[in-house]
N, C-alpha and C. Protein backbone atom coordinates (compact mmCIF):
# COMPACT_ATOMS: atom_id res chain seq x y z
N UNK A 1 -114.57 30.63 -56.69
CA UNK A 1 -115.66 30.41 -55.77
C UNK A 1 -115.31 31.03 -54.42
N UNK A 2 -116.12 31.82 -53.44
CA UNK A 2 -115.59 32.50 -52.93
C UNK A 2 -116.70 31.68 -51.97
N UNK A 3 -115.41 31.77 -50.41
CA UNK A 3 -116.24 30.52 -49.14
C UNK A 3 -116.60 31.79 -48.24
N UNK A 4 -118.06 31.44 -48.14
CA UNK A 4 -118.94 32.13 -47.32
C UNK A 4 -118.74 32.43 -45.86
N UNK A 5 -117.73 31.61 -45.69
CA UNK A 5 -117.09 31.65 -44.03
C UNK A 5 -115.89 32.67 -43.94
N UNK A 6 -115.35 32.42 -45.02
CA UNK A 6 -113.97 33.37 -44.63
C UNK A 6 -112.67 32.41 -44.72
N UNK A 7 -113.27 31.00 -44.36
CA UNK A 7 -112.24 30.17 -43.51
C UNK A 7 -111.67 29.16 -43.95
N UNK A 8 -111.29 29.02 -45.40
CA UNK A 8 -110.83 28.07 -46.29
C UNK A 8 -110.11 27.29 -46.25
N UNK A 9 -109.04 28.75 -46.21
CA UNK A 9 -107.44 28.37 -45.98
C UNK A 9 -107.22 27.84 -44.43
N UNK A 10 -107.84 28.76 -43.26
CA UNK A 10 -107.84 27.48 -41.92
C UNK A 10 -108.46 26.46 -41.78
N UNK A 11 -109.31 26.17 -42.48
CA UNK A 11 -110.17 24.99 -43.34
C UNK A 11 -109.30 23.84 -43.37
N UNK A 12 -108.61 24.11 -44.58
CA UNK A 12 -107.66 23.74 -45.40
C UNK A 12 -106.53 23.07 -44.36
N UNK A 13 -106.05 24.03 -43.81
CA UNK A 13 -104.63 23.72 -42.82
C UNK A 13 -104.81 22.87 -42.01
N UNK A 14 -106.36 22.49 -41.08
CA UNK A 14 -106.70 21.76 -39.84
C UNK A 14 -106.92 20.47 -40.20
N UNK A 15 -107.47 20.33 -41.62
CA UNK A 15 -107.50 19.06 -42.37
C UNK A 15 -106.59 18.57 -42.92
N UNK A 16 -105.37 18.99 -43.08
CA UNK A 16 -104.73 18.20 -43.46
C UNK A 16 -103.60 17.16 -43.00
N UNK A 17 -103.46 16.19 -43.86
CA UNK A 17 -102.50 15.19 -43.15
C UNK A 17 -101.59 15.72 -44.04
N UNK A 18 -100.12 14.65 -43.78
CA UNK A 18 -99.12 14.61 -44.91
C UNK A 18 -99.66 13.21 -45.63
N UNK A 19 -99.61 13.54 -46.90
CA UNK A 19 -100.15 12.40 -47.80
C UNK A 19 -98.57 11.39 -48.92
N UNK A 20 -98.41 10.56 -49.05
CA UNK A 20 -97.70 9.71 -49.64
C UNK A 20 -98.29 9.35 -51.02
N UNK A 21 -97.35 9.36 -51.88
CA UNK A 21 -97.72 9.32 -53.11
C UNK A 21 -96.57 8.01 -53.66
N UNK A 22 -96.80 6.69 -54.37
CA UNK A 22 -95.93 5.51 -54.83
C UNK A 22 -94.69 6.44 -55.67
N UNK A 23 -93.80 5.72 -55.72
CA UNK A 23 -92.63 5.81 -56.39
C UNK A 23 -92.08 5.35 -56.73
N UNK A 24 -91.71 5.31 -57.93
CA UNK A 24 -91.16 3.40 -58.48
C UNK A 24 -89.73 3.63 -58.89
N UNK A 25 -89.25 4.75 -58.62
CA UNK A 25 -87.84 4.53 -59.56
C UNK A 25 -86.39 4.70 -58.04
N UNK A 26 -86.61 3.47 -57.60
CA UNK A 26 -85.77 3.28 -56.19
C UNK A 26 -83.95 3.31 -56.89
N UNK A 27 -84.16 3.08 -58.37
CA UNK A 27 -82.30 2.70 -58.27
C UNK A 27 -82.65 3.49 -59.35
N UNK A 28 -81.58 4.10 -59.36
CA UNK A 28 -80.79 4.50 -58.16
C UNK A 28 -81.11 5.29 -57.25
N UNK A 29 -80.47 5.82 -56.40
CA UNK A 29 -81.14 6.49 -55.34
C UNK A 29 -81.19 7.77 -55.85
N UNK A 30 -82.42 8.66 -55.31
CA UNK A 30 -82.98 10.04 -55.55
C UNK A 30 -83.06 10.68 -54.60
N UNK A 31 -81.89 11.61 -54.65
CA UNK A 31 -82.24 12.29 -53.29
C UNK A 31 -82.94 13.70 -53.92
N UNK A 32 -83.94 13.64 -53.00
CA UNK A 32 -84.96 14.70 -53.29
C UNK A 32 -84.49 15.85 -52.13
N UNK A 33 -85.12 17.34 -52.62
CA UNK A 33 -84.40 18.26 -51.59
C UNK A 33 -85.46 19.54 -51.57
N UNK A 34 -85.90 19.84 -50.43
CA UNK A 34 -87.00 20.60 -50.52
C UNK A 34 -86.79 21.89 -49.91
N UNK A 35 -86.94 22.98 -50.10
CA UNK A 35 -86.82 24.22 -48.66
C UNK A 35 -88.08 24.88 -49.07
N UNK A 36 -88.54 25.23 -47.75
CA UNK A 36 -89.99 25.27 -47.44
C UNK A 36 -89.64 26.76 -46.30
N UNK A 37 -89.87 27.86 -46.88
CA UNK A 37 -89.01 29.62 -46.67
C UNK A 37 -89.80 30.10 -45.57
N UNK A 38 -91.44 29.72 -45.13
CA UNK A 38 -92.16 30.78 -44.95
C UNK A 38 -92.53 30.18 -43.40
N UNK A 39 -92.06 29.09 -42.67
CA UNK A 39 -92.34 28.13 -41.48
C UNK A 39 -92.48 29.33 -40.13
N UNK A 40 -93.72 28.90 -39.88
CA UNK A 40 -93.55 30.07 -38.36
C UNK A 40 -94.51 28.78 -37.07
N UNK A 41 -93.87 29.18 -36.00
CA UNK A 41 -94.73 28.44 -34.82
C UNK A 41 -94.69 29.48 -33.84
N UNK A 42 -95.41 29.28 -32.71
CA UNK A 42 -95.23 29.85 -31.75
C UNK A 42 -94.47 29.21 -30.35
N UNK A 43 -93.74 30.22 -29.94
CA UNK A 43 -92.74 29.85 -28.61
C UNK A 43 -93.23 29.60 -27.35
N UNK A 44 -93.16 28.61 -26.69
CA UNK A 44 -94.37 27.71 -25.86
C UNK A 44 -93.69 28.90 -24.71
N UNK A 45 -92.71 29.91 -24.63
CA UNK A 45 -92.27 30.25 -23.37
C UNK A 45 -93.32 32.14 -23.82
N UNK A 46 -92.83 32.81 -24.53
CA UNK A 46 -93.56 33.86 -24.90
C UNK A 46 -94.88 34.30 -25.65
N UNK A 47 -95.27 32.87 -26.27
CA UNK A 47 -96.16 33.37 -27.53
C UNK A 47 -95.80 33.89 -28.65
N UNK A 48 -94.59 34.37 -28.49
CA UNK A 48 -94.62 35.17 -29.26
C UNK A 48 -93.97 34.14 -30.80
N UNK A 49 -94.42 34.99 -32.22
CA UNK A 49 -93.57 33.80 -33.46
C UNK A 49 -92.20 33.82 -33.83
N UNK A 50 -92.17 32.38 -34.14
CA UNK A 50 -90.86 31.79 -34.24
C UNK A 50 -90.98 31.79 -36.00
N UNK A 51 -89.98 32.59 -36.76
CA UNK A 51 -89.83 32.60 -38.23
C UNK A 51 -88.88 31.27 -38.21
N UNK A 52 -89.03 30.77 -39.40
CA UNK A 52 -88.09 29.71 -40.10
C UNK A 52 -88.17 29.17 -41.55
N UNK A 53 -87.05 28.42 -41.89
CA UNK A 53 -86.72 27.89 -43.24
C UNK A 53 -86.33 26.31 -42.75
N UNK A 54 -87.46 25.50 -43.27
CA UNK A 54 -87.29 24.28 -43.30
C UNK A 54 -86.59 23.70 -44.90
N UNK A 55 -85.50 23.27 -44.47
CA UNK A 55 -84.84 22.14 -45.62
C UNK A 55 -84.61 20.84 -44.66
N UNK A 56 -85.48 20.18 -46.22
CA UNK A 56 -85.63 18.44 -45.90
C UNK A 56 -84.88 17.84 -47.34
N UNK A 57 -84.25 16.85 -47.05
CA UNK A 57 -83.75 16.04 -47.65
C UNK A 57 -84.07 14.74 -47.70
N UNK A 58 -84.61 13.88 -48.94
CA UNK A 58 -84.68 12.42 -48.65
C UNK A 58 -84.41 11.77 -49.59
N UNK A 59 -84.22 10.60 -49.74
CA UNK A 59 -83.78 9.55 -50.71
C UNK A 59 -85.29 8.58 -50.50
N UNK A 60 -85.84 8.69 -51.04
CA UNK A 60 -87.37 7.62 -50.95
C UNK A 60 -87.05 6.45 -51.17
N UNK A 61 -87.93 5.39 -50.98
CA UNK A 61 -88.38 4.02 -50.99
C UNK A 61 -88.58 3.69 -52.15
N UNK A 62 -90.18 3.65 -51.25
CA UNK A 62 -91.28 3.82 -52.36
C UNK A 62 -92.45 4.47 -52.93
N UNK A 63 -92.24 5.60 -51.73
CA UNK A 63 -93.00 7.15 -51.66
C UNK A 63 -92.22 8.24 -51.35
N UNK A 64 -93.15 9.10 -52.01
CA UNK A 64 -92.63 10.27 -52.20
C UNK A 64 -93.65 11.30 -51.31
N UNK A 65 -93.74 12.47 -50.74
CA UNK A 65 -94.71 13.24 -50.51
C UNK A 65 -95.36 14.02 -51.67
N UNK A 66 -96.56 14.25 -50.89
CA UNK A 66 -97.67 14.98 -52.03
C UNK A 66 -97.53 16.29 -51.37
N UNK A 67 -96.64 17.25 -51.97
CA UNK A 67 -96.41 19.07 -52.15
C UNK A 67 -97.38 19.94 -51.80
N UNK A 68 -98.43 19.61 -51.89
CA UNK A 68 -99.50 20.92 -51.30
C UNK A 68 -99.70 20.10 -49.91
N UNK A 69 -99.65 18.85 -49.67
CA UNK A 69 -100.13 18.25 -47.93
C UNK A 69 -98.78 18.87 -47.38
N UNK A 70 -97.60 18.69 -47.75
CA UNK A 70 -96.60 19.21 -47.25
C UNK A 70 -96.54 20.45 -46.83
N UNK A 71 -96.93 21.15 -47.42
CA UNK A 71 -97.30 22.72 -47.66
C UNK A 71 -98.20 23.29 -46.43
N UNK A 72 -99.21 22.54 -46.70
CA UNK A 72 -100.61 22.39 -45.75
C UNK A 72 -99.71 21.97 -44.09
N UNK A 73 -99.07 20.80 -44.25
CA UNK A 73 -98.60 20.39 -43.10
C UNK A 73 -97.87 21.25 -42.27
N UNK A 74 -96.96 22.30 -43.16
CA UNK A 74 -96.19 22.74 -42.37
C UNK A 74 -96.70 23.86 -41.91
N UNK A 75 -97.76 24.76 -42.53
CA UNK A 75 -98.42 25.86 -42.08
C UNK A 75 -99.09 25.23 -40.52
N UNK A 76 -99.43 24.08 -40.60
CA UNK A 76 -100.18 23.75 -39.35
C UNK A 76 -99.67 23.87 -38.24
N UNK A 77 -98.41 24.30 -38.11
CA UNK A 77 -97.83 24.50 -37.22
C UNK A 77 -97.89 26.64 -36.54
N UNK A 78 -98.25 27.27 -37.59
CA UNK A 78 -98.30 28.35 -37.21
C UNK A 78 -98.63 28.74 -35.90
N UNK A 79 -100.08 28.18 -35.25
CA UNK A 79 -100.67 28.25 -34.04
C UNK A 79 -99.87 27.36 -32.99
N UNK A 80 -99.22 26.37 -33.36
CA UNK A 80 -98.82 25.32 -31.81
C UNK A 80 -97.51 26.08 -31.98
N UNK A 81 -97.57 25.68 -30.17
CA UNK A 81 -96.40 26.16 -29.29
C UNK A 81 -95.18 24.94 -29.61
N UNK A 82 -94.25 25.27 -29.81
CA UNK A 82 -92.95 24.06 -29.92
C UNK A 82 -92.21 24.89 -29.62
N UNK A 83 -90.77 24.18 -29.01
CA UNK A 83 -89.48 24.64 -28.75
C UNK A 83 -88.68 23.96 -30.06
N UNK A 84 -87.81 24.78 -31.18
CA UNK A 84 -87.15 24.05 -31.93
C UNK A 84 -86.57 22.92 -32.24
N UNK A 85 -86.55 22.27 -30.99
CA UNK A 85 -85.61 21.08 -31.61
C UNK A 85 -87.16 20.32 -30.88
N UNK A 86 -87.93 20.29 -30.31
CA UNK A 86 -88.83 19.43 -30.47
C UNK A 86 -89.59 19.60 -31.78
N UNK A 87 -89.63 20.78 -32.33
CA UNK A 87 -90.45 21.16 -34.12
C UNK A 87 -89.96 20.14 -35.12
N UNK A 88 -88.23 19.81 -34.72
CA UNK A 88 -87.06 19.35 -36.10
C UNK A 88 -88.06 17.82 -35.21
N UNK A 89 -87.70 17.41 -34.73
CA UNK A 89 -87.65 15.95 -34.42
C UNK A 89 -89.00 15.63 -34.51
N UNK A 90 -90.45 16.39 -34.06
CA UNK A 90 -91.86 16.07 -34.82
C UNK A 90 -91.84 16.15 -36.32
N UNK A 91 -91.29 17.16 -36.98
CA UNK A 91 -91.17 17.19 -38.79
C UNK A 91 -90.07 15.48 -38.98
N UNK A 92 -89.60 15.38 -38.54
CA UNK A 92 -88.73 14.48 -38.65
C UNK A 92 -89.54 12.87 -38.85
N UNK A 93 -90.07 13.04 -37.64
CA UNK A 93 -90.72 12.00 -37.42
C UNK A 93 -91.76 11.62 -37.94
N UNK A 94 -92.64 12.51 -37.74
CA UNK A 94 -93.87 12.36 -39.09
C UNK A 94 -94.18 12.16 -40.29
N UNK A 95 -92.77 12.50 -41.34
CA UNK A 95 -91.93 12.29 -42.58
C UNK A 95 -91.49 11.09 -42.63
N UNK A 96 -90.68 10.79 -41.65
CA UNK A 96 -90.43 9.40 -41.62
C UNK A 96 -91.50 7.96 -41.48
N UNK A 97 -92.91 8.93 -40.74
CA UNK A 97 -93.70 7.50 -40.33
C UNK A 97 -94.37 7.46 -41.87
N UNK A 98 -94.96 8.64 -42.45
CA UNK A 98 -95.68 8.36 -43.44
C UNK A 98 -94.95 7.91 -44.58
N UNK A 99 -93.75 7.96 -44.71
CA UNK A 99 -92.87 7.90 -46.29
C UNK A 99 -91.44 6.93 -46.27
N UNK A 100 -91.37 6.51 -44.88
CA UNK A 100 -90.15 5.14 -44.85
C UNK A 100 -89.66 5.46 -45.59
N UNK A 101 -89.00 6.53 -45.69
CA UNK A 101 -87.84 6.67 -47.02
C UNK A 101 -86.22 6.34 -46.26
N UNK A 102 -85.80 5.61 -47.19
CA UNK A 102 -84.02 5.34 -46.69
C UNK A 102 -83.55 6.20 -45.91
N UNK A 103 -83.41 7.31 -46.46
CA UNK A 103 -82.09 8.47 -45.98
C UNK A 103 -84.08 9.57 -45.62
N UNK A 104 -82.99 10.40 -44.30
CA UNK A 104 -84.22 11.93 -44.28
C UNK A 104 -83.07 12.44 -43.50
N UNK A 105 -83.57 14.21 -44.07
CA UNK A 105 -82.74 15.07 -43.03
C UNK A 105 -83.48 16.38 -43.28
N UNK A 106 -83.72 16.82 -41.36
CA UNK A 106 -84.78 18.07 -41.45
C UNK A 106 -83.55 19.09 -40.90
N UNK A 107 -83.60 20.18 -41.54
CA UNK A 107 -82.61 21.40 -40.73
C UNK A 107 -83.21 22.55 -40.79
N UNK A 108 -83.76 22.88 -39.65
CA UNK A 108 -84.19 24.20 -39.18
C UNK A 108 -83.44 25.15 -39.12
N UNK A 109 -83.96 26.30 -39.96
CA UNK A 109 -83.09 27.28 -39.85
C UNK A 109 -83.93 28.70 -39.14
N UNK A 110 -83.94 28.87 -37.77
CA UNK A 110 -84.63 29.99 -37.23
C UNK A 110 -84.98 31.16 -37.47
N UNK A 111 -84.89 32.46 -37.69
CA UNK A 111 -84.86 33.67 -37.94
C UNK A 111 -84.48 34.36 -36.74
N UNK A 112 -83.34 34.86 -36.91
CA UNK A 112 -82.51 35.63 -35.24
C UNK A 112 -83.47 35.94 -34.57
N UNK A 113 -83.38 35.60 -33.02
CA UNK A 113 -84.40 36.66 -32.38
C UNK A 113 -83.87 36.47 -30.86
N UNK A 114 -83.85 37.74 -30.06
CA UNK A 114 -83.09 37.86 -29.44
C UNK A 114 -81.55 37.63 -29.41
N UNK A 115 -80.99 37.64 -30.30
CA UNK A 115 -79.84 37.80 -31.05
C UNK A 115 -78.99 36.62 -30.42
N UNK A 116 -80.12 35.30 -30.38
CA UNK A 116 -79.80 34.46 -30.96
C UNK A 116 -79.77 33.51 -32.05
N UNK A 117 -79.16 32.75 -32.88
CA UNK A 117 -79.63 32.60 -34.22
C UNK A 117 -79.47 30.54 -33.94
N UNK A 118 -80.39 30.00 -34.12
CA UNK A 118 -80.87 28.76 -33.85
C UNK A 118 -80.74 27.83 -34.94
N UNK A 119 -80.39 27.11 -35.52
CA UNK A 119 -80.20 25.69 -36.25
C UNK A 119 -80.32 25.00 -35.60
N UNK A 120 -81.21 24.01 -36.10
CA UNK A 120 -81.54 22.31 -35.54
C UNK A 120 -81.56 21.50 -36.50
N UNK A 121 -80.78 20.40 -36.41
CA UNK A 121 -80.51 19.34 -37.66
C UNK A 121 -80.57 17.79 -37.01
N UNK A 122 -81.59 17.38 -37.73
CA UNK A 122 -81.86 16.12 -37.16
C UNK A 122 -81.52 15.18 -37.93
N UNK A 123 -81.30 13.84 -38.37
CA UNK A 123 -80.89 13.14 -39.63
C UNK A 123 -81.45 11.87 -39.45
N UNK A 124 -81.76 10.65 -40.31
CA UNK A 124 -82.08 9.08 -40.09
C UNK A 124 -82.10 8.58 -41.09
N UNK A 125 -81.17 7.43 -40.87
CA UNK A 125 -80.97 6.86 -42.34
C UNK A 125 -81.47 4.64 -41.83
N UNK A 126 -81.61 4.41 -42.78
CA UNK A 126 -81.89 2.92 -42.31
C UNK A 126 -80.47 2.52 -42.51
N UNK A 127 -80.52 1.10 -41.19
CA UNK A 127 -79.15 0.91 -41.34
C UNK A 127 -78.27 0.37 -41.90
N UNK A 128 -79.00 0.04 -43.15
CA UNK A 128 -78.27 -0.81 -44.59
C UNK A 128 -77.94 0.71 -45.74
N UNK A 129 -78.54 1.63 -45.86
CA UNK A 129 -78.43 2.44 -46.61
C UNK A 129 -76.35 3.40 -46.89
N UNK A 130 -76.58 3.13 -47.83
CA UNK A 130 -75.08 3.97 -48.27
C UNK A 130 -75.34 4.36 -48.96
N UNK A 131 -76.17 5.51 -49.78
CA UNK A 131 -76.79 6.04 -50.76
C UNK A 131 -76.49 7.47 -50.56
N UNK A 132 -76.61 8.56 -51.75
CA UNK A 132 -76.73 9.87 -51.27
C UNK A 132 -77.27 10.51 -49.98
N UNK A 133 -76.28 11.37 -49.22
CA UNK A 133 -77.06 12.30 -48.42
C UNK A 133 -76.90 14.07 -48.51
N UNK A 134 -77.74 14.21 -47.56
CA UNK A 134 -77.61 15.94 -47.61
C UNK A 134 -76.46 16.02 -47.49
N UNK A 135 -75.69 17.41 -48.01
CA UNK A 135 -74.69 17.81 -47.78
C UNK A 135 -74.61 19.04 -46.70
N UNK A 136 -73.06 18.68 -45.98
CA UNK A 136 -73.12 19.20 -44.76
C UNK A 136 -73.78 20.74 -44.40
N UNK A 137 -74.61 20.27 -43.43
CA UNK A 137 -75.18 22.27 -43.19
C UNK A 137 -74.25 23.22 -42.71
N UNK A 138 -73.84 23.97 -43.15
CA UNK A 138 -73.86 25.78 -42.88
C UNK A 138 -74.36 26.53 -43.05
N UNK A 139 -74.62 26.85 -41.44
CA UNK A 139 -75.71 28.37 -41.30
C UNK A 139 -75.24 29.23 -41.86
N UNK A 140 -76.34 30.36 -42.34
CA UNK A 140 -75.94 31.35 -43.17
C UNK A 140 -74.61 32.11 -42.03
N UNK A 141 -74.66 31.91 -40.96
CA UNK A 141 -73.43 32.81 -39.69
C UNK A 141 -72.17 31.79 -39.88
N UNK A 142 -72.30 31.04 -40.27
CA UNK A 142 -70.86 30.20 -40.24
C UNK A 142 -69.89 30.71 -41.18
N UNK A 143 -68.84 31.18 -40.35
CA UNK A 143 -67.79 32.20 -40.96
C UNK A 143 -66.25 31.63 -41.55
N UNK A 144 -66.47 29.91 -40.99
CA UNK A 144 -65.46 29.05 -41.06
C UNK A 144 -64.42 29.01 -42.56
């Protein structure tokens, strides 16, 4: 079906929330692990775009996210201005309000520019949880 506007897919992106989907299998713990390749925003100082690779990590509750809102969610960011570590800590947070999952961890991975190369890693776990977590990040530059 082809939309008479043109405007589907920005359609699509402006409407959407992140959506929660039940999950019943809490024990043991599931850590779920997502990377999401294609993340761009714009830089509240130039305009100009910010490339990135979002990996999220979580151990759920009793929800899980629904994959195309996620999808949807994160494109929505193409047009707004953010500085990276305010991007990690809104993805962070918004994940966390809709999906109360035990364990979360967002790590931004930038795309060099101005030959600097940017990681932001944010983490939150509830404070009873001892369950799986992400394993430690290294940027693709970490030579250690």
């Amino acid at each position: 079906m082809q939309d008479p506007d043109g405007n589907y897919g920005q359609r699509q992106i402006s409407e959407n929330r992140l959506e929660a989907i039940p999950f019943s299998f809490s024990e043991p713990p599931t850590l779920i692990y997502f990377t999401c390749p294609e993340g761009t925003s714009l830089c509240p100082r130039s305009g100009f775009p910010d490339f990135w690779t979002a990996h999220i990590w979580f151990v759920p509750k009793e929800k899980i996210v629904e994959l195309k809102s996620l999808k949807l969610y994160l494109n929505s960011y193409r047009e707004r201005a953010c500085y990276h570590e305010e991007l990690a800590h809104r993805l962070l947070n918004d994940l966390d309000q809709t999906l109360e999952p035990r364990y979360l961890k967002v790590v931004l991975d930038f795309t060099r520019r101005g030959n600097i190369q940017t990681d932001v890693q944010v983490e939150k776990a509830q404070s009873d949880y001892q369950g799986p977590r992400a394993p430690e990040w290294k940027t693709r530059y970490d030579f250690r």
